[in-house]
PDB file of N, CA and C in Angstrom:
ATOM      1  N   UNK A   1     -96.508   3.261 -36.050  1.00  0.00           N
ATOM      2  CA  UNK A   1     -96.053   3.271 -34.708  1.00  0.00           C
ATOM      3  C   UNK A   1     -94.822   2.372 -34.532  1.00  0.00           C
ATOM      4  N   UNK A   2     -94.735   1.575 -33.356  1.00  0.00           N
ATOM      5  CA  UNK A   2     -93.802   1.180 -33.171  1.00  0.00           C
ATOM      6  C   UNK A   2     -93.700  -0.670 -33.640  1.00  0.00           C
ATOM      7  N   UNK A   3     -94.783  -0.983 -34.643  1.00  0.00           N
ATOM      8  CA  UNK A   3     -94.589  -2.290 -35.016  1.00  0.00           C
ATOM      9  C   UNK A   3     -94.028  -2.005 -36.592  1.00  0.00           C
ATOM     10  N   UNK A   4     -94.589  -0.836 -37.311  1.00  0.00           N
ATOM     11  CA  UNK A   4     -94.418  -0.171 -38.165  1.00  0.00           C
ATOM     12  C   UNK A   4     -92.684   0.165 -38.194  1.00  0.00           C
ATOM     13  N   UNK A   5     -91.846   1.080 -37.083  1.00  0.00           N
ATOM     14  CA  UNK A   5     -90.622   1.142 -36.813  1.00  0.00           C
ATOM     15  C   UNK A   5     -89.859  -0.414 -37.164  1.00  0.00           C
ATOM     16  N   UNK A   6     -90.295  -1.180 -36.260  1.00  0.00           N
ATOM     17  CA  UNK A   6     -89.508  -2.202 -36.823  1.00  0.00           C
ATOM     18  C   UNK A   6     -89.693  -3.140 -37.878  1.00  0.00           C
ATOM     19  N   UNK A   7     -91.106  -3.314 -38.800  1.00  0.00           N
ATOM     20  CA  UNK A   7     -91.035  -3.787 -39.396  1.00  0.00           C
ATOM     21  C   UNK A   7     -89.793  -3.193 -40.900  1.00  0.00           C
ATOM     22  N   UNK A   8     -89.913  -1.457 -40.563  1.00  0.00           N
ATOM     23  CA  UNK A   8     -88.608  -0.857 -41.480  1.00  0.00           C
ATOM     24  C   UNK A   8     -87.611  -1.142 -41.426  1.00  0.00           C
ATOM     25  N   UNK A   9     -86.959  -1.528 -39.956  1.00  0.00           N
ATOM     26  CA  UNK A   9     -85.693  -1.442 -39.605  1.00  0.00           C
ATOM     27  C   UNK A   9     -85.202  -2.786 -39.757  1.00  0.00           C
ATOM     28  N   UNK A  10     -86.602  -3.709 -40.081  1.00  0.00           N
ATOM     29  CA  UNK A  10     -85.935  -5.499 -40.703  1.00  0.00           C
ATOM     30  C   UNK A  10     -86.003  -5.409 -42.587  1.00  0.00           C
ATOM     31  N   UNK A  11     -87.032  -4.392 -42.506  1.00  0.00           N
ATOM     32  CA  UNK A  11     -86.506  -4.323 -44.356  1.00  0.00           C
ATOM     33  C   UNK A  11     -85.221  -4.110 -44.707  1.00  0.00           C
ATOM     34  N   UNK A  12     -84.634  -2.560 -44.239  1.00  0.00           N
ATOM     35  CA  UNK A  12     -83.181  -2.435 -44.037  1.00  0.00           C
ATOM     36  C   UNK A  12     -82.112  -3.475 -43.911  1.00  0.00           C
ATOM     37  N   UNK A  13     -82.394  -4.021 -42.463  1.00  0.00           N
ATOM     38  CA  UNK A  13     -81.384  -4.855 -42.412  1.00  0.00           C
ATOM     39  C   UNK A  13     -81.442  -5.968 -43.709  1.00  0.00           C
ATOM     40  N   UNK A  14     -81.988  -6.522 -43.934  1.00  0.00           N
ATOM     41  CA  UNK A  14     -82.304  -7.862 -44.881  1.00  0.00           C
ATOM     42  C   UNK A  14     -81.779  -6.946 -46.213  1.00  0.00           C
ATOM     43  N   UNK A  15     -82.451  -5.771 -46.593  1.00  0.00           N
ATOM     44  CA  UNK A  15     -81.712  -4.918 -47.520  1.00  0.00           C
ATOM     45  C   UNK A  15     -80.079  -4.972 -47.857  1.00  0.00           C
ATOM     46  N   UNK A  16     -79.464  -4.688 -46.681  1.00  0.00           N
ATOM     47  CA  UNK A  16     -78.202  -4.808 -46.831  1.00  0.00           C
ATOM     48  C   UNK A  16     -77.504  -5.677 -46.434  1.00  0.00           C
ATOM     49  N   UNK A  17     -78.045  -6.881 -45.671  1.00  0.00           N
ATOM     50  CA  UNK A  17     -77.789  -8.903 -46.410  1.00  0.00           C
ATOM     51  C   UNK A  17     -77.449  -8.599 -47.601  1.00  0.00           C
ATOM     52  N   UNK A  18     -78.892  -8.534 -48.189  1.00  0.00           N
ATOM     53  CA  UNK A  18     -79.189  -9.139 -49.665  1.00  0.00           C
ATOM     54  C   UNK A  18     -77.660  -8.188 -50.742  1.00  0.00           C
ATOM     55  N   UNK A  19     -77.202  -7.344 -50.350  1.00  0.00           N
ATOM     56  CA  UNK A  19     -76.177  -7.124 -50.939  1.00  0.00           C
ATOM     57  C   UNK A  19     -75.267  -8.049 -50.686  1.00  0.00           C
ATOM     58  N   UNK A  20     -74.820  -8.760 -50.106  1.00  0.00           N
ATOM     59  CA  UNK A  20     -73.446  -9.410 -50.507  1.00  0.00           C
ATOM     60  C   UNK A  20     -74.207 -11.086 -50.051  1.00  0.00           C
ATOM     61  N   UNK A  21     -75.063 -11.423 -50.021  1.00  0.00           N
ATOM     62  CA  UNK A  21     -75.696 -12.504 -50.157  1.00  0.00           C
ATOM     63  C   UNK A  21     -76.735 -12.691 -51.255  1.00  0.00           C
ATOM     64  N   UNK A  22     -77.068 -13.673 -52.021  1.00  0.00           N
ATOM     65  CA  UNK A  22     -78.079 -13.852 -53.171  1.00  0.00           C
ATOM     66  C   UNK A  22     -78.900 -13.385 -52.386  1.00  0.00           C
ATOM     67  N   UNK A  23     -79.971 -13.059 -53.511  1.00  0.00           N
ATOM     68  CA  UNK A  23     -81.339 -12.766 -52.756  1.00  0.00           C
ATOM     69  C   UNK A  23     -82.483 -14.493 -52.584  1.00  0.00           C
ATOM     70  N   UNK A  24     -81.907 -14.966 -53.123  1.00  0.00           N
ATOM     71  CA  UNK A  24     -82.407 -16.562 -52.910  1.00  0.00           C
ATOM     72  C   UNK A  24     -81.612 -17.070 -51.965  1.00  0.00           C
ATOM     73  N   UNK A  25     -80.782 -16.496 -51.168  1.00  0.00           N
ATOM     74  CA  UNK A  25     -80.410 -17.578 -50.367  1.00  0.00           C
ATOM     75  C   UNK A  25     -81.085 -17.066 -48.740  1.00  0.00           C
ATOM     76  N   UNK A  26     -81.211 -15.391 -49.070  1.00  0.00           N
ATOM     77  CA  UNK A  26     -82.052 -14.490 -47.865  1.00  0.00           C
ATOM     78  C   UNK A  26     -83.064 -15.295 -48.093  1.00  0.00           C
ATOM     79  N   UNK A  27     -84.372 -15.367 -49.283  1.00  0.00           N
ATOM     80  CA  UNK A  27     -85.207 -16.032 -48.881  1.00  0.00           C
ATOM     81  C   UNK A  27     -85.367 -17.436 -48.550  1.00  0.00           C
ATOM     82  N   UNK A  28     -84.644 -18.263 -48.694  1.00  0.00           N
ATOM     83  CA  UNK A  28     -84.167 -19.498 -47.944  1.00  0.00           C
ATOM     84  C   UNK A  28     -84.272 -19.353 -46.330  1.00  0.00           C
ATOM     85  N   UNK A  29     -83.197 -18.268 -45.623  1.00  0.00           N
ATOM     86  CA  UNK A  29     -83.194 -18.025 -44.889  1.00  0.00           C
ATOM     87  C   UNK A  29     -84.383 -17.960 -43.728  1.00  0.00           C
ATOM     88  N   UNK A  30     -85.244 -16.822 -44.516  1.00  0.00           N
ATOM     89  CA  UNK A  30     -86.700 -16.388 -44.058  1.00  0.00           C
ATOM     90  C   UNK A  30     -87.728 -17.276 -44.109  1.00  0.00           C
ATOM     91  N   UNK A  31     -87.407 -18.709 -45.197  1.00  0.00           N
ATOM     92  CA  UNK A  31     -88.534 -19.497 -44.948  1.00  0.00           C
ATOM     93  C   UNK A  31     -88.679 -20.683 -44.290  1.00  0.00           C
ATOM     94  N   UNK A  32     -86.988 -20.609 -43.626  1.00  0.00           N
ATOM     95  CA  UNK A  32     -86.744 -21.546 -42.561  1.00  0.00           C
ATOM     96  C   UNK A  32     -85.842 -23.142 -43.684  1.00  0.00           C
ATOM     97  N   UNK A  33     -86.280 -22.838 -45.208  1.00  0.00           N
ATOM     98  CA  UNK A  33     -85.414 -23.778 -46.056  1.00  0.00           C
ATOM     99  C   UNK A  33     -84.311 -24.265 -45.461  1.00  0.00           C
ATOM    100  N   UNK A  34     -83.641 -23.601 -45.089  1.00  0.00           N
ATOM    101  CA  UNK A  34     -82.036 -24.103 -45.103  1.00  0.00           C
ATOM    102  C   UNK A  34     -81.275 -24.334 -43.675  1.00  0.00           C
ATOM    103  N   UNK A  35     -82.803 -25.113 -42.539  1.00  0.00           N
ATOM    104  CA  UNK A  35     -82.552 -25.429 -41.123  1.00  0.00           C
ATOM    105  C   UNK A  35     -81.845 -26.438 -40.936  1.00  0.00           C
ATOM    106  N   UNK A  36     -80.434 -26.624 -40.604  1.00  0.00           N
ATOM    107  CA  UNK A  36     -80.055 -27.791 -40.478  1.00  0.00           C
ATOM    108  C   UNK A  36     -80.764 -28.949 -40.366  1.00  0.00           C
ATOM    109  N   UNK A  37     -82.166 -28.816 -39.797  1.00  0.00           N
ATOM    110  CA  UNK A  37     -82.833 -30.157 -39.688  1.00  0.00           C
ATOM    111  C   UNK A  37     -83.349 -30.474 -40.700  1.00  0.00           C
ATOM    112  N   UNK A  38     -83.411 -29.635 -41.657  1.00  0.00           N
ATOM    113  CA  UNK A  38     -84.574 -30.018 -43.017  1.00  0.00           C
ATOM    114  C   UNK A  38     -83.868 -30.317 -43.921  1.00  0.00           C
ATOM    115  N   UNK A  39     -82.524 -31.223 -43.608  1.00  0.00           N
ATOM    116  CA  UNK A  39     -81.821 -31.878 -44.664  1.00  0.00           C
ATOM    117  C   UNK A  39     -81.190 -30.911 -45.465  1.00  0.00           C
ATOM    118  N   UNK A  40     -81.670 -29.538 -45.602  1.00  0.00           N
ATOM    119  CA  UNK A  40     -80.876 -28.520 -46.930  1.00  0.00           C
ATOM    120  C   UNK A  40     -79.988 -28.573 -46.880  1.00  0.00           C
ATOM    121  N   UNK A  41     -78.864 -28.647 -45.962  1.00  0.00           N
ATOM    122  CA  UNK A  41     -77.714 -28.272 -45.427  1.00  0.00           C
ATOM    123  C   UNK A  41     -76.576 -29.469 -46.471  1.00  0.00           C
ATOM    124  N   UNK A  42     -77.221 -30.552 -46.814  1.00  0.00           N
ATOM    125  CA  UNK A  42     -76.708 -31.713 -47.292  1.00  0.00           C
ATOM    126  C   UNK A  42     -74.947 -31.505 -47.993  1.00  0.00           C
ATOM    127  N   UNK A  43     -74.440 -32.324 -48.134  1.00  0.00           N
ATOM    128  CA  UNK A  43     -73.153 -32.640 -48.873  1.00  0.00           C
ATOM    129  C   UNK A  43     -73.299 -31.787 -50.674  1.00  0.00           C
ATOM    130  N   UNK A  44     -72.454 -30.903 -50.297  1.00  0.00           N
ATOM    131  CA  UNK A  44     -72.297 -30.535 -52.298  1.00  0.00           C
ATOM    132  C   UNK A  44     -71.335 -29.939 -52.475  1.00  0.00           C
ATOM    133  N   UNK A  45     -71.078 -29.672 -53.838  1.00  0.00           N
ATOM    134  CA  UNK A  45     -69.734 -28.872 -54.510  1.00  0.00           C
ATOM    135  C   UNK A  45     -69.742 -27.833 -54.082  1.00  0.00           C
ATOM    136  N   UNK A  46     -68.795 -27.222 -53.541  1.00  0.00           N
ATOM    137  CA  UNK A  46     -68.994 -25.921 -53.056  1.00  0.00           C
ATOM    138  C   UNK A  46     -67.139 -25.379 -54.145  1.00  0.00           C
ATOM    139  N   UNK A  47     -67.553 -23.761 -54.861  1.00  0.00           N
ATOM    140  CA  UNK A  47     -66.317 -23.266 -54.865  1.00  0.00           C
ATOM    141  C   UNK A  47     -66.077 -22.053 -54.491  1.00  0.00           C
ATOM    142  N   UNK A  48     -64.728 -21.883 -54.073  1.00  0.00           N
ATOM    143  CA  UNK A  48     -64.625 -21.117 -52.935  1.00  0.00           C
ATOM    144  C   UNK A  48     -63.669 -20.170 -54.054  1.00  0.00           C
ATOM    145  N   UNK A  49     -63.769 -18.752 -53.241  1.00  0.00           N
ATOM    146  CA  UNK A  49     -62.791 -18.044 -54.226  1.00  0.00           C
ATOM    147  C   UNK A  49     -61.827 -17.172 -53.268  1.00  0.00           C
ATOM    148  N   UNK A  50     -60.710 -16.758 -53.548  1.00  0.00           N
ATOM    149  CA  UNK A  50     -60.049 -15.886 -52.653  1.00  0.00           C
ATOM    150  C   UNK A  50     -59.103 -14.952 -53.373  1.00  0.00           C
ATOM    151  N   UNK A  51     -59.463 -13.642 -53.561  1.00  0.00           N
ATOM    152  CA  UNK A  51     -59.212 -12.577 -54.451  1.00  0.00           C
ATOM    153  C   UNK A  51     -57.980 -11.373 -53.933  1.00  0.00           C
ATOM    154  N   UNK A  52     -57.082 -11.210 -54.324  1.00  0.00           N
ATOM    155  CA  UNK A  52     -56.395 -10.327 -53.844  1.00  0.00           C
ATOM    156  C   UNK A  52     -55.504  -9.316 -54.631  1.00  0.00           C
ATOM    157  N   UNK A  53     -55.372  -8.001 -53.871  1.00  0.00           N
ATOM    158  CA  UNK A  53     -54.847  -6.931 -55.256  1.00  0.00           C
ATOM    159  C   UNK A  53     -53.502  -7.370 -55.419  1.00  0.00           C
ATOM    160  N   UNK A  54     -52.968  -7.325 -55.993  1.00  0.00           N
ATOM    161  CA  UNK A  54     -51.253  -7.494 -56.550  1.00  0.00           C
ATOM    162  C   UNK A  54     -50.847  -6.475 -56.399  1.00  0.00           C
ATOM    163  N   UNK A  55     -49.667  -5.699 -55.365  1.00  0.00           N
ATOM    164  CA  UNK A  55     -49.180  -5.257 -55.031  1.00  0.00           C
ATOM    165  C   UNK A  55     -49.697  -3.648 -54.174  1.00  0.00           C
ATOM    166  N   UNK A  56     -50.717  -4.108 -53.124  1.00  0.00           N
ATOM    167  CA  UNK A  56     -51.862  -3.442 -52.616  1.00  0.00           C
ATOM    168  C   UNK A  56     -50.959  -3.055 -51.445  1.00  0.00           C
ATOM    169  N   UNK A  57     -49.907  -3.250 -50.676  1.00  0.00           N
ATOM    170  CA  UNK A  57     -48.967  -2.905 -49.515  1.00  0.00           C
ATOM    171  C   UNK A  57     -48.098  -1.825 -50.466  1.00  0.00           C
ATOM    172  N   UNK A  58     -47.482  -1.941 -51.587  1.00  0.00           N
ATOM    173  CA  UNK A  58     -46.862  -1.396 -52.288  1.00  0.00           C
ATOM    174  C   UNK A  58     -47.305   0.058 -52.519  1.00  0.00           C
ATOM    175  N   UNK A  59     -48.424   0.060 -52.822  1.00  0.00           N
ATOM    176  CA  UNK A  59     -49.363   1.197 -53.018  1.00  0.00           C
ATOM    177  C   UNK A  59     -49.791   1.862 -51.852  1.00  0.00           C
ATOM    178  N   UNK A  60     -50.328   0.848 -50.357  1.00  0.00           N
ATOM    179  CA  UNK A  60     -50.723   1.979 -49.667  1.00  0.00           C
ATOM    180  C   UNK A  60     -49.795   2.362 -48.725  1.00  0.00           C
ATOM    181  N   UNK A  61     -48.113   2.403 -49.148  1.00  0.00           N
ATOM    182  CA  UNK A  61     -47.021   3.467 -48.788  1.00  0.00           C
ATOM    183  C   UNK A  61     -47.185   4.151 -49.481  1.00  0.00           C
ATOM    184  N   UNK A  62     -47.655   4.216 -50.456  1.00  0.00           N
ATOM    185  CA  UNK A  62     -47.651   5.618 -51.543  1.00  0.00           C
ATOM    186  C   UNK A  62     -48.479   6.700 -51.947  1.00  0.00           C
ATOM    187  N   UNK A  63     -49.411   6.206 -51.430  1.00  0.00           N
ATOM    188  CA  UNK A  63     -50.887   7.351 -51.623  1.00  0.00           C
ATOM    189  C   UNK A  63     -51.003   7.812 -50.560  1.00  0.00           C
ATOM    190  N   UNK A  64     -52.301   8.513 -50.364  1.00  0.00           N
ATOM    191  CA  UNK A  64     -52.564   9.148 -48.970  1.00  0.00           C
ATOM    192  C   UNK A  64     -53.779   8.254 -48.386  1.00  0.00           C
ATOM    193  N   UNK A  65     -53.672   8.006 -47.174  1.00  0.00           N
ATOM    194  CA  UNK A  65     -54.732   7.259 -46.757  1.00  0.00           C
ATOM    195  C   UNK A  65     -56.064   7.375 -47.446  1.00  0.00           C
ATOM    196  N   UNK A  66     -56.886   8.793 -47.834  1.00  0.00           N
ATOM    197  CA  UNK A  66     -57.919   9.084 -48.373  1.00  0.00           C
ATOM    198  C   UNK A  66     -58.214   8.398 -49.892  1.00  0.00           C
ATOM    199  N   UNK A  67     -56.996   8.622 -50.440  1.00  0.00           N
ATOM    200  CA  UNK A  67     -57.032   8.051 -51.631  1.00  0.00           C
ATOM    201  C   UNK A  67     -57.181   6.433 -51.294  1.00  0.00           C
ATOM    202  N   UNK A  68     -56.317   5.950 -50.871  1.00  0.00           N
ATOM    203  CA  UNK A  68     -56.469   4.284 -51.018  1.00  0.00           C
ATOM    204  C   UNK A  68     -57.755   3.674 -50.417  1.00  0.00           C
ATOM    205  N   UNK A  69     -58.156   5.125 -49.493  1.00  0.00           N
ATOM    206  CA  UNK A  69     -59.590   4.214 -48.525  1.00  0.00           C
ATOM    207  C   UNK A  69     -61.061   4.608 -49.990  1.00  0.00           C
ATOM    208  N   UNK A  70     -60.645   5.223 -50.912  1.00  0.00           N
ATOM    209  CA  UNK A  70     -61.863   5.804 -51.683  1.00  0.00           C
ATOM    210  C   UNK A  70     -61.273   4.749 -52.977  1.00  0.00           C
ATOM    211  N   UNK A  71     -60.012   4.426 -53.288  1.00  0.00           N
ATOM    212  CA  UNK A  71     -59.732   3.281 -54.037  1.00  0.00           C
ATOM    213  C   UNK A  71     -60.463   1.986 -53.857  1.00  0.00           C
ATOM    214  N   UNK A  72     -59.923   1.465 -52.623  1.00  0.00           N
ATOM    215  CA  UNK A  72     -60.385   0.707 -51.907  1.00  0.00           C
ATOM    216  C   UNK A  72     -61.643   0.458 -51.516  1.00  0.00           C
ATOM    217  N   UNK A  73     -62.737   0.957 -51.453  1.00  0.00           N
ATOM    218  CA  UNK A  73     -63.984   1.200 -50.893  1.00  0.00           C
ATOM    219  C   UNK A  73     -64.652   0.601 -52.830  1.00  0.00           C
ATOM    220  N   UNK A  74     -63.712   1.518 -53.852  1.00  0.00           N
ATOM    221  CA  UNK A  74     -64.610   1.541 -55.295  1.00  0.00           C
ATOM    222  C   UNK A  74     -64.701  -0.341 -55.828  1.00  0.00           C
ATOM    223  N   UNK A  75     -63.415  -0.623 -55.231  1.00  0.00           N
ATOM    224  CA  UNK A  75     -63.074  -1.844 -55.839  1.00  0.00           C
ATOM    225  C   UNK A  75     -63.901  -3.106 -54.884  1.00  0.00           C
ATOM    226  N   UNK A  76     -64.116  -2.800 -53.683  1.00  0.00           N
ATOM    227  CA  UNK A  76     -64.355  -3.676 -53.008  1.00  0.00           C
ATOM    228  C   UNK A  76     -65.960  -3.659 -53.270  1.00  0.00           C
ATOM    229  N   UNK A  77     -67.168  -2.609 -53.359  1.00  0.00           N
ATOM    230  CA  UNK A  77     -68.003  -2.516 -54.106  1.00  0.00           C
ATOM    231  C   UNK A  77     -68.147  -3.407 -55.326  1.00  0.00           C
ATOM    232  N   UNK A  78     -67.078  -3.044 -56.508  1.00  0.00           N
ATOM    233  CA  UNK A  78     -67.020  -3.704 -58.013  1.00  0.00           C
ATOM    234  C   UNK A  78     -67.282  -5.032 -57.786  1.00  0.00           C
ATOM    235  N   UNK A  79     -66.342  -5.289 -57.024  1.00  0.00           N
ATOM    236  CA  UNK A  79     -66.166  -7.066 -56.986  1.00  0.00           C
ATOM    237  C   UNK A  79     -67.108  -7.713 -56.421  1.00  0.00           C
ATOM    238  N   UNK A  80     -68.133  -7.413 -55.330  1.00  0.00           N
ATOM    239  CA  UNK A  80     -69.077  -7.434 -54.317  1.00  0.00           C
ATOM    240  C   UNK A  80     -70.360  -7.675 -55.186  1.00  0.00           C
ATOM    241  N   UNK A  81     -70.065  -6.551 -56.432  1.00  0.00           N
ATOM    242  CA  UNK A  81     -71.412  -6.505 -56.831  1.00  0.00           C
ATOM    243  C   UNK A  81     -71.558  -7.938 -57.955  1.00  0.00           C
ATOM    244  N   UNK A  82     -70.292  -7.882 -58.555  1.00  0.00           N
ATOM    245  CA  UNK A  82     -70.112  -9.369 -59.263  1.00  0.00           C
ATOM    246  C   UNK A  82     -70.124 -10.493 -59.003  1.00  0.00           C
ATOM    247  N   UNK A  83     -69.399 -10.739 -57.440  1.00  0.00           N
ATOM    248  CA  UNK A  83     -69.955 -11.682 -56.768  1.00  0.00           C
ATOM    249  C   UNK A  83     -71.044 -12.362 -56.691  1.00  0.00           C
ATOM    250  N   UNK A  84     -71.913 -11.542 -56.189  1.00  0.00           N
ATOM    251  CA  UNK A  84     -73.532 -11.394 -56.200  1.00  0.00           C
ATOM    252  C   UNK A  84     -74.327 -11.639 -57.311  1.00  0.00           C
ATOM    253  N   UNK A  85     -73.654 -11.207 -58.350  1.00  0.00           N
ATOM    254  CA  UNK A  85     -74.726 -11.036 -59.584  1.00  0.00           C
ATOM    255  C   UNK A  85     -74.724 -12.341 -60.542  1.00  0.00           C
ATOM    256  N   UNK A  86     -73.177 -13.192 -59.928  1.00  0.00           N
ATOM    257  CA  UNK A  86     -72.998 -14.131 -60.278  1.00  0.00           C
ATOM    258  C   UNK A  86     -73.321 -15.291 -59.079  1.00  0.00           C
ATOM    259  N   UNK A  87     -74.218 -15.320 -58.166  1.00  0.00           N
ATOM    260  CA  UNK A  87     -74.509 -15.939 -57.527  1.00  0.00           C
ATOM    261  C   UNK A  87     -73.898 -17.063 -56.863  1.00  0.00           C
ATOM    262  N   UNK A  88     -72.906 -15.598 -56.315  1.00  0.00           N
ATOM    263  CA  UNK A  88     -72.089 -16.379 -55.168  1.00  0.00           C
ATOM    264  C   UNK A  88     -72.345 -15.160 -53.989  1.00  0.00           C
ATOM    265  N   UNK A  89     -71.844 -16.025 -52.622  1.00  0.00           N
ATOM    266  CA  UNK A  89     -72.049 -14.647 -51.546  1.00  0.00           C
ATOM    267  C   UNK A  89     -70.886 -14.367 -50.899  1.00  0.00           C
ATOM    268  N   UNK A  90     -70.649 -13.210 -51.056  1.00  0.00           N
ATOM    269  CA  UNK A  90     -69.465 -12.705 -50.141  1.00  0.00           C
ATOM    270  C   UNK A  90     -69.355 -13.547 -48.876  1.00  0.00           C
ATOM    271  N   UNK A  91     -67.732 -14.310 -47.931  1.00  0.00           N
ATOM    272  CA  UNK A  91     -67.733 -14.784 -46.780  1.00  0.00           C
ATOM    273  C   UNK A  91     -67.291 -13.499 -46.129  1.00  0.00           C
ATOM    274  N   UNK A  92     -66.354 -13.298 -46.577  1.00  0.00           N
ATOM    275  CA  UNK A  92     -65.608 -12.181 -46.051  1.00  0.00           C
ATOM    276  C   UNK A  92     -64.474 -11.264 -46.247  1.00  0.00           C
ATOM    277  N   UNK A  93     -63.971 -10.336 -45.854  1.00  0.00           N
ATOM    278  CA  UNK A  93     -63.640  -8.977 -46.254  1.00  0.00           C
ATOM    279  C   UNK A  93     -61.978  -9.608 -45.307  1.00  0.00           C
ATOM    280  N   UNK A  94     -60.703  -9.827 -46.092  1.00  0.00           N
ATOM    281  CA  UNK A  94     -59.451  -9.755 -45.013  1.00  0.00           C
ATOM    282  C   UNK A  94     -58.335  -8.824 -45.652  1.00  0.00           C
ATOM    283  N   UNK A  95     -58.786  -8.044 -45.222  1.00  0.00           N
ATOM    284  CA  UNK A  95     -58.066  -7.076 -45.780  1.00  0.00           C
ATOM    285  C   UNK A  95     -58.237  -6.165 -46.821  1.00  0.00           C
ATOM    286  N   UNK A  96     -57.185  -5.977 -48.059  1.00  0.00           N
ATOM    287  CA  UNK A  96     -57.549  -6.055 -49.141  1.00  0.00           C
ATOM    288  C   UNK A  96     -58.025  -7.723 -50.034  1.00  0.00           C
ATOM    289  N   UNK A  97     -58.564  -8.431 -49.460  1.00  0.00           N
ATOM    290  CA  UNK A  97     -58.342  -9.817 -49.902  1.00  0.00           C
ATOM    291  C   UNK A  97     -59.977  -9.817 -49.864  1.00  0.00           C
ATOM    292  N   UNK A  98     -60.722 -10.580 -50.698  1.00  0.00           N
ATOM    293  CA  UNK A  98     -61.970 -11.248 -51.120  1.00  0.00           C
ATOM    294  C   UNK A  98     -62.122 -12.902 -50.540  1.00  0.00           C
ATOM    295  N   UNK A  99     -63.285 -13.234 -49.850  1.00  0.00           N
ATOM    296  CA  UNK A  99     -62.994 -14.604 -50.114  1.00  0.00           C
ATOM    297  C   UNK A  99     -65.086 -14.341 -50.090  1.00  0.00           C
ATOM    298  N   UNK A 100     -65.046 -15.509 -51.305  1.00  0.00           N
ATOM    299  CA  UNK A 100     -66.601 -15.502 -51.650  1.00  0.00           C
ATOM    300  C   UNK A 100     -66.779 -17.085 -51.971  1.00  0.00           C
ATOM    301  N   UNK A 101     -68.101 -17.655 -52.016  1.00  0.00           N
ATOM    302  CA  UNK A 101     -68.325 -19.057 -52.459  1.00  0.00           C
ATOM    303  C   UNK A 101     -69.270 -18.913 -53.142  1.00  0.00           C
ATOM    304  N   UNK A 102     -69.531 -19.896 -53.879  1.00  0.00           N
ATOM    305  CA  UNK A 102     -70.295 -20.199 -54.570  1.00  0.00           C
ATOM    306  C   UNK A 102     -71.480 -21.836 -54.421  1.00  0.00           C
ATOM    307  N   UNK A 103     -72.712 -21.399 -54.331  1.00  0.00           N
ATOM    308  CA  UNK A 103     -73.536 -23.216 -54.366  1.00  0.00           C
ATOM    309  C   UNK A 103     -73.328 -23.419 -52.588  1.00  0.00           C
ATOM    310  N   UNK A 104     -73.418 -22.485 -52.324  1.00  0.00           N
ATOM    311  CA  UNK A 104     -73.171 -22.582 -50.501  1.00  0.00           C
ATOM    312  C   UNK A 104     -74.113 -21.602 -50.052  1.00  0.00           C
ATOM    313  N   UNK A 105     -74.647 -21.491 -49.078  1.00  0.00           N
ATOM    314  CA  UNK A 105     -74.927 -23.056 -48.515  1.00  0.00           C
ATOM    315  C   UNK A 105     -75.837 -23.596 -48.847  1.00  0.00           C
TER     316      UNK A 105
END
């Protein structure tokens, strides 16, 4: 029924977190670990990364939108998934540009 509905629709969501976030840092999340009050939050090395194509304006005068958005879509996947697998989490998407950290938070 309808407790059933949403308990799916929070698997999902947390599902597609856990793609560009560790899956240890979702469960952090869920077990309340990492509440600012419970000290987790503390002082540490954090490294930050910021990724970008080399000559990605150059290119999308030259293709057809379809192409660069199915280019674009393959690569931003690739890197996403490495990110991750190397246990760091995607911050965010600027553009064609990557920026991911690592040991955060």
């Amino acid at each position: 029924g309808r407790c059933q509905h949403s308990f799916e629709a929070m698997e999902r969501g947390l599902g597609a977190f856990a793609k560009y976030v560790p899956r240890e840092v979702v469960q952090m999340l869920l077990s309340g670990a990492m509440s600012q009050e419970s000290g987790a939050m503390g002082r540490r090395v954090v490294s930050v990364m910021f990724m970008d194509v080399v000559g990605f304006t150059a290119l999308s005068e030259k293709v057809e939108p379809e192409v660069l958005m199915r280019v674009t879509t393959e690569y931003l996947q690739q890197m996403c998934g490495v990110i991750v697998s190397t246990g760091g989490a995607l911050d965010k998407f600027i553009g064609d540009c990557i920026m991911a950290l690592w040991n955060a938070p």
